[in-house]
C-alpha atoms as a PDB file:
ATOM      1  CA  UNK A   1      87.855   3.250-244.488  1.00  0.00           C
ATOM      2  CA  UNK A   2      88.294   5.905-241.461  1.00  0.00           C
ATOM      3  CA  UNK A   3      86.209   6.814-238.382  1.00  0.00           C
ATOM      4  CA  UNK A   4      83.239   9.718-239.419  1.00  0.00           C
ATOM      5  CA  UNK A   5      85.311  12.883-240.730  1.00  0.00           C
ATOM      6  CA  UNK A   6      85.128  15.711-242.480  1.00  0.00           C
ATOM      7  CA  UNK A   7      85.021  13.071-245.946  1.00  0.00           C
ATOM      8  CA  UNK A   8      83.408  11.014-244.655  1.00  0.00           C
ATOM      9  CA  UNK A   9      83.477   7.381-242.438  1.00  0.00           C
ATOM     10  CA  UNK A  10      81.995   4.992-240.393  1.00  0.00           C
ATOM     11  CA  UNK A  11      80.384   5.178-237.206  1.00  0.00           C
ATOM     12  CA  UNK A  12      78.676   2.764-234.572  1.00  0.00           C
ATOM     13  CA  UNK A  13      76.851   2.833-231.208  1.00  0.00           C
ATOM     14  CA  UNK A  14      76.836  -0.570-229.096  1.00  0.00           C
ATOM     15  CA  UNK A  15      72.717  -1.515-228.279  1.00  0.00           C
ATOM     16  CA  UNK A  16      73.386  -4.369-226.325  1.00  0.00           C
ATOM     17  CA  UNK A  17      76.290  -6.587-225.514  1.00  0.00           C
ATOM     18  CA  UNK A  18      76.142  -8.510-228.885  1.00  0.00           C
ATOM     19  CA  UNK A  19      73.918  -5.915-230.716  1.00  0.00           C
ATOM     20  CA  UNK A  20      75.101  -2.855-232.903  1.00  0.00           C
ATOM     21  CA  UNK A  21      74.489   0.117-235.003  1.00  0.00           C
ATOM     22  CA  UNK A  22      76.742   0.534-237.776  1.00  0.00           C
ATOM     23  CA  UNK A  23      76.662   3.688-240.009  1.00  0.00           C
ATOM     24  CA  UNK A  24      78.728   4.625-243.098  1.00  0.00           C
ATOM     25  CA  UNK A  25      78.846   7.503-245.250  1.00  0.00           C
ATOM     26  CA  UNK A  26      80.696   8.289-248.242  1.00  0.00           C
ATOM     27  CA  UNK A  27      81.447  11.675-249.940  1.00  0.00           C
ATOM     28  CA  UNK A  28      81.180  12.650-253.316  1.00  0.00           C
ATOM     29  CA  UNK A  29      83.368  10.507-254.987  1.00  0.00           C
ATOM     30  CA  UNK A  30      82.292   7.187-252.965  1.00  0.00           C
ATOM     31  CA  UNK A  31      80.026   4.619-255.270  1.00  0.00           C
ATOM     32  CA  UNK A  32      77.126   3.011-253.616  1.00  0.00           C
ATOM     33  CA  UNK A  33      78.960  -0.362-253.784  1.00  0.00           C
ATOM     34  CA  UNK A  34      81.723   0.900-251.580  1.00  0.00           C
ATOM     35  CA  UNK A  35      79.740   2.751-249.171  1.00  0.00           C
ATOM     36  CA  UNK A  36      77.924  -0.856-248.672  1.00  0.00           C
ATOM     37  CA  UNK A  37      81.228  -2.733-248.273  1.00  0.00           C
ATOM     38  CA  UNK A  38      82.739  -0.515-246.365  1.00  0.00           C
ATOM     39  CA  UNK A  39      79.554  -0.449-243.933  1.00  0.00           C
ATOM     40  CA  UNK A  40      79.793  -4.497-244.160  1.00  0.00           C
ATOM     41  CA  UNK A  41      83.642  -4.100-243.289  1.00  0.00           C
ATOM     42  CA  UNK A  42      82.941  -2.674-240.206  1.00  0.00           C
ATOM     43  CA  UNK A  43      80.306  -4.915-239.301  1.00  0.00           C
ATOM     44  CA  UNK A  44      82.689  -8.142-239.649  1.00  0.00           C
ATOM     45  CA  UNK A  45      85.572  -5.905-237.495  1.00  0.00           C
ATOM     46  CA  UNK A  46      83.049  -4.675-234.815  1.00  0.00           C
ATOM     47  CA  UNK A  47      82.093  -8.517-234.384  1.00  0.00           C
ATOM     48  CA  UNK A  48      85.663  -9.397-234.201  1.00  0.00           C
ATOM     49  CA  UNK A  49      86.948  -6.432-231.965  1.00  0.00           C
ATOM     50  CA  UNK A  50      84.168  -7.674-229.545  1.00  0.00           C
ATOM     51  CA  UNK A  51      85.120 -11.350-229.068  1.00  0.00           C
ATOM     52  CA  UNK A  52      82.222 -12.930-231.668  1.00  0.00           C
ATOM     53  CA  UNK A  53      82.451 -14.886-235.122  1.00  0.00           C
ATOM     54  CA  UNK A  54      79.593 -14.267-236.807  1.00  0.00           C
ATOM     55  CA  UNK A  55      76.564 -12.049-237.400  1.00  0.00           C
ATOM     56  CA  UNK A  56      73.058 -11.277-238.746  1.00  0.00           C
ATOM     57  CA  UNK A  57      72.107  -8.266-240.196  1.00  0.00           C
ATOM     58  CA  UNK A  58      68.658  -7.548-238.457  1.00  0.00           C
ATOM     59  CA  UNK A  59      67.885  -3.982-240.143  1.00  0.00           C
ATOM     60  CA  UNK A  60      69.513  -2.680-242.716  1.00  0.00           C
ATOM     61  CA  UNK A  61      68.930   1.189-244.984  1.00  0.00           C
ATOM     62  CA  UNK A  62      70.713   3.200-247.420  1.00  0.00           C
ATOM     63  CA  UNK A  63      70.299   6.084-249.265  1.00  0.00           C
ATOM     64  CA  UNK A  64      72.252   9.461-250.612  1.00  0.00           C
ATOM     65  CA  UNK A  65      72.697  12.952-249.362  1.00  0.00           C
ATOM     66  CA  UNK A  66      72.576  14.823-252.447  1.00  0.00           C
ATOM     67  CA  UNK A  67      74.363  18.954-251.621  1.00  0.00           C
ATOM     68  CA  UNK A  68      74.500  20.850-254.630  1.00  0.00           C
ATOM     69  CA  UNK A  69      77.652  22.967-255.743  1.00  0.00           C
ATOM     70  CA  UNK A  70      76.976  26.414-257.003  1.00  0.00           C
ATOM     71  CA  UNK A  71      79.969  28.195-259.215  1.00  0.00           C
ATOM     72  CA  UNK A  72      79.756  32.197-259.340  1.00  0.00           C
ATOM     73  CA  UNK A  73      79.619  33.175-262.345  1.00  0.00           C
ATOM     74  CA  UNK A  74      81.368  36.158-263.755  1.00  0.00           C
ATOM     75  CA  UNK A  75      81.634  38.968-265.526  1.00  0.00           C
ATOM     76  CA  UNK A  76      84.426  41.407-267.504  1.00  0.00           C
ATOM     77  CA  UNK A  77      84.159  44.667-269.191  1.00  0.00           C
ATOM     78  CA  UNK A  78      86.176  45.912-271.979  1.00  0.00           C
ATOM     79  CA  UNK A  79      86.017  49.121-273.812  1.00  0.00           C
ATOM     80  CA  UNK A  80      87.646  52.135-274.808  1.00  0.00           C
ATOM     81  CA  UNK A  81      87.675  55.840-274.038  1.00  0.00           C
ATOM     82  CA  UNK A  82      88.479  59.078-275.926  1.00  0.00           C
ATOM     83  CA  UNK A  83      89.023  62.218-274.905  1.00  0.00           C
ATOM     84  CA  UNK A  84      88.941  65.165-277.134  1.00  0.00           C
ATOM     85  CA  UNK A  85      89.093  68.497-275.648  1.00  0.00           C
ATOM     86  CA  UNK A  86      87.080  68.918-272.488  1.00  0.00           C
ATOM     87  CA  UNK A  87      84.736  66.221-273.476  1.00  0.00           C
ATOM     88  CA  UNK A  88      85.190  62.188-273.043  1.00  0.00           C
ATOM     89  CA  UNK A  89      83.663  59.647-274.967  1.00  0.00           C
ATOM     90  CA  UNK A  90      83.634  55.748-275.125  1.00  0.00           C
ATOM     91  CA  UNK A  91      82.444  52.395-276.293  1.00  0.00           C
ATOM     92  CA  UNK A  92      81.987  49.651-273.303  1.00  0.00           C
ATOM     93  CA  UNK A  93      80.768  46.170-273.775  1.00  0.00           C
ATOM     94  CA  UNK A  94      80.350  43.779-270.746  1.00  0.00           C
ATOM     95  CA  UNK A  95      80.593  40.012-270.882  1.00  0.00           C
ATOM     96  CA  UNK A  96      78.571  37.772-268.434  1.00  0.00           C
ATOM     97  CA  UNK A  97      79.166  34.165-268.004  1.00  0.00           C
ATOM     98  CA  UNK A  98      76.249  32.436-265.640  1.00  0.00           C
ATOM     99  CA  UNK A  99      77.749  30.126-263.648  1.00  0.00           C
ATOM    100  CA  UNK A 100      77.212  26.247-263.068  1.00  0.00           C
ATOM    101  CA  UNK A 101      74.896  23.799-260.431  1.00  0.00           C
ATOM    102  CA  UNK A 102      76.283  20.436-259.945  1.00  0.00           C
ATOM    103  CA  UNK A 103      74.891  17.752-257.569  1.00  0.00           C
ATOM    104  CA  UNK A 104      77.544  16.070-254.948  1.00  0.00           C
ATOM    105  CA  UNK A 105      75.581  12.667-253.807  1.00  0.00           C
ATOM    106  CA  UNK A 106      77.380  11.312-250.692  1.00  0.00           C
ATOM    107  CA  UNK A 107      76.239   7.382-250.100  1.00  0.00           C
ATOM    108  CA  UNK A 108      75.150   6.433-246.711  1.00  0.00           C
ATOM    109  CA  UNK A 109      74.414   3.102-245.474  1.00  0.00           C
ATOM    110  CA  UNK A 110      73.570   1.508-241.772  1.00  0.00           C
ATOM    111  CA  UNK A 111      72.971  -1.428-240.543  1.00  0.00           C
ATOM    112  CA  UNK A 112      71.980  -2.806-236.837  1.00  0.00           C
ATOM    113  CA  UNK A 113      73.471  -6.391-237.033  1.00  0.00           C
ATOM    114  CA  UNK A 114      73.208  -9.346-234.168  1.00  0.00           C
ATOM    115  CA  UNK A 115      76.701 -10.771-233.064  1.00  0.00           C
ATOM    116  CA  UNK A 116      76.698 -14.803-231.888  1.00  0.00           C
ATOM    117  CA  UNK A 117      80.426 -16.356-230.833  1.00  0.00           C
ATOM    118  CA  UNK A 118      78.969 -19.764-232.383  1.00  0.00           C
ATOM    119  CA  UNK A 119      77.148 -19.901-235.656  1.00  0.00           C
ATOM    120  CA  UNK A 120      73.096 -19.932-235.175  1.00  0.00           C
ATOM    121  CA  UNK A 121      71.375 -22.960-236.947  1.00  0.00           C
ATOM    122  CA  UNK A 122      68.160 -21.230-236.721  1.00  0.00           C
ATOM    123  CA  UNK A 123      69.079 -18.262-238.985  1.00  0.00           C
ATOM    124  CA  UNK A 124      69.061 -18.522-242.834  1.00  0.00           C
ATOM    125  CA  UNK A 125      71.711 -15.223-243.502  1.00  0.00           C
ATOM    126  CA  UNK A 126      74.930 -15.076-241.022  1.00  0.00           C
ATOM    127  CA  UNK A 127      78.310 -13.821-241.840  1.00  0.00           C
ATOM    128  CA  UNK A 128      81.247 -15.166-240.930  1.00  0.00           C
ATOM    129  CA  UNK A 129      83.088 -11.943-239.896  1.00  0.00           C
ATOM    130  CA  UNK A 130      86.888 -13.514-240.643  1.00  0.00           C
ATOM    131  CA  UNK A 131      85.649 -14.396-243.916  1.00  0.00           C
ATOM    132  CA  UNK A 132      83.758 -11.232-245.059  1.00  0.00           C
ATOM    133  CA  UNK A 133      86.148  -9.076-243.772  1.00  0.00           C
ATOM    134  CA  UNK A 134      89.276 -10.793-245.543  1.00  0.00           C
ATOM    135  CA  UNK A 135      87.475 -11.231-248.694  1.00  0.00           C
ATOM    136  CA  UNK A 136      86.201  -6.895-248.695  1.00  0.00           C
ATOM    137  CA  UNK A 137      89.914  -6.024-247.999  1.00  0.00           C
ATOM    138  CA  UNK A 138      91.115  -8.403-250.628  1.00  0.00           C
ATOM    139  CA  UNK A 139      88.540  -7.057-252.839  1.00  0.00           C
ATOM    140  CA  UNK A 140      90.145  -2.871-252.009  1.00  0.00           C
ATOM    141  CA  UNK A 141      93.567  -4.118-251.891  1.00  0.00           C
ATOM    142  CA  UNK A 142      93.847  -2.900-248.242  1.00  0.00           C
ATOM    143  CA  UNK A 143      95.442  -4.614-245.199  1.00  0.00           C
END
C-alpha cells in the first residue's frame, strides 16, 4: 500500500470537492482481491484525509495488464580435437536449450467514488470510511 511506483500503487485525481478518482495497480505477485482492497483502502483514507465519513462508489472497473517474460535460451559446445602431423581433426557436438515465456498479470482496479460528511438516506450502498478502512488494515495486519 504505496503511492504509484515502479511495483506498483495507488493513485487519485480530485473531480470535484467531494468527488474522486481512485486507481490501483498491483504487480505480478498482487492477487485480484488485494488490488481491490487496497483500491477500497484508499477510497475510505481519501474520504477521511478530506474531512468526509462516508462514500458511494459511483463507477467502478478492473482488469489485468498481462507483460510476458521471455528467458534466452542457451547454448554450449563440447568436443574434442586431434592433431596428427600437419593435419587437425575433431568431433564437436552443440547443445541448445530453448528458452521459456511466462505471463506477469499485474491487477488494476479504479474507482470514482462520491464523498458525503453525513450518511445519505437516499443511497442503498455507502461506506463508512472509519469502518472499511479499519476492518482492510485489520484484515493485512497493517497499521
Amino acid at each position: 500500500y504505496q503511492k504509484t511506483g515502479a511495483t506498483g500503487g495507488y493513485s487519485e485525481t480530485r473531480l470535484q470537492e467531494n468527488v474522486f478518482t481512485v486507481n490501483f495497480q498491483g504487480n505480478g505477485y498482487t492477487r485480484r482481491e488485494r488490488s481491490q482492497d487496497f483500491a477500497m483502502l484508499r477510497c475510505a483514507d481519501i474520504t477521511l484525509d478530506n474531512g468526509f465519513k462516508f462514500f458511494a462508489i459511483a463507477d467502478s472497473s478492473a482488469d489485468e495488464q498481462t507483460m510476458m517474460y521471455h528467458s534466452g535460451g542457451s547454448s554450449q559446445t563440447y568436443g574434442t580435437m586431434n592433431t596428427v602431423g600437419s593435419t587437425s581433426y575433431g568431433s564437436f557436438n552443440t547443445y541448445s536449450s530453448p528458452g521459456y515465456s511466462v505471463p506477469i498479470r499485474k491487477p488494476r482496479v479504479s474507482y470514482t467514488i462520491f464523498c458525503f460528511k453525513e450518511k445519505p438516506a437516499d443511497r442503498a450502498m455507502i461506506f463508512d470510511a472509519e469502518f472499511l478502512a479499519h476492518s482492510i488494515r485489520d484484515k493485512y495486519k497493517m497499521k
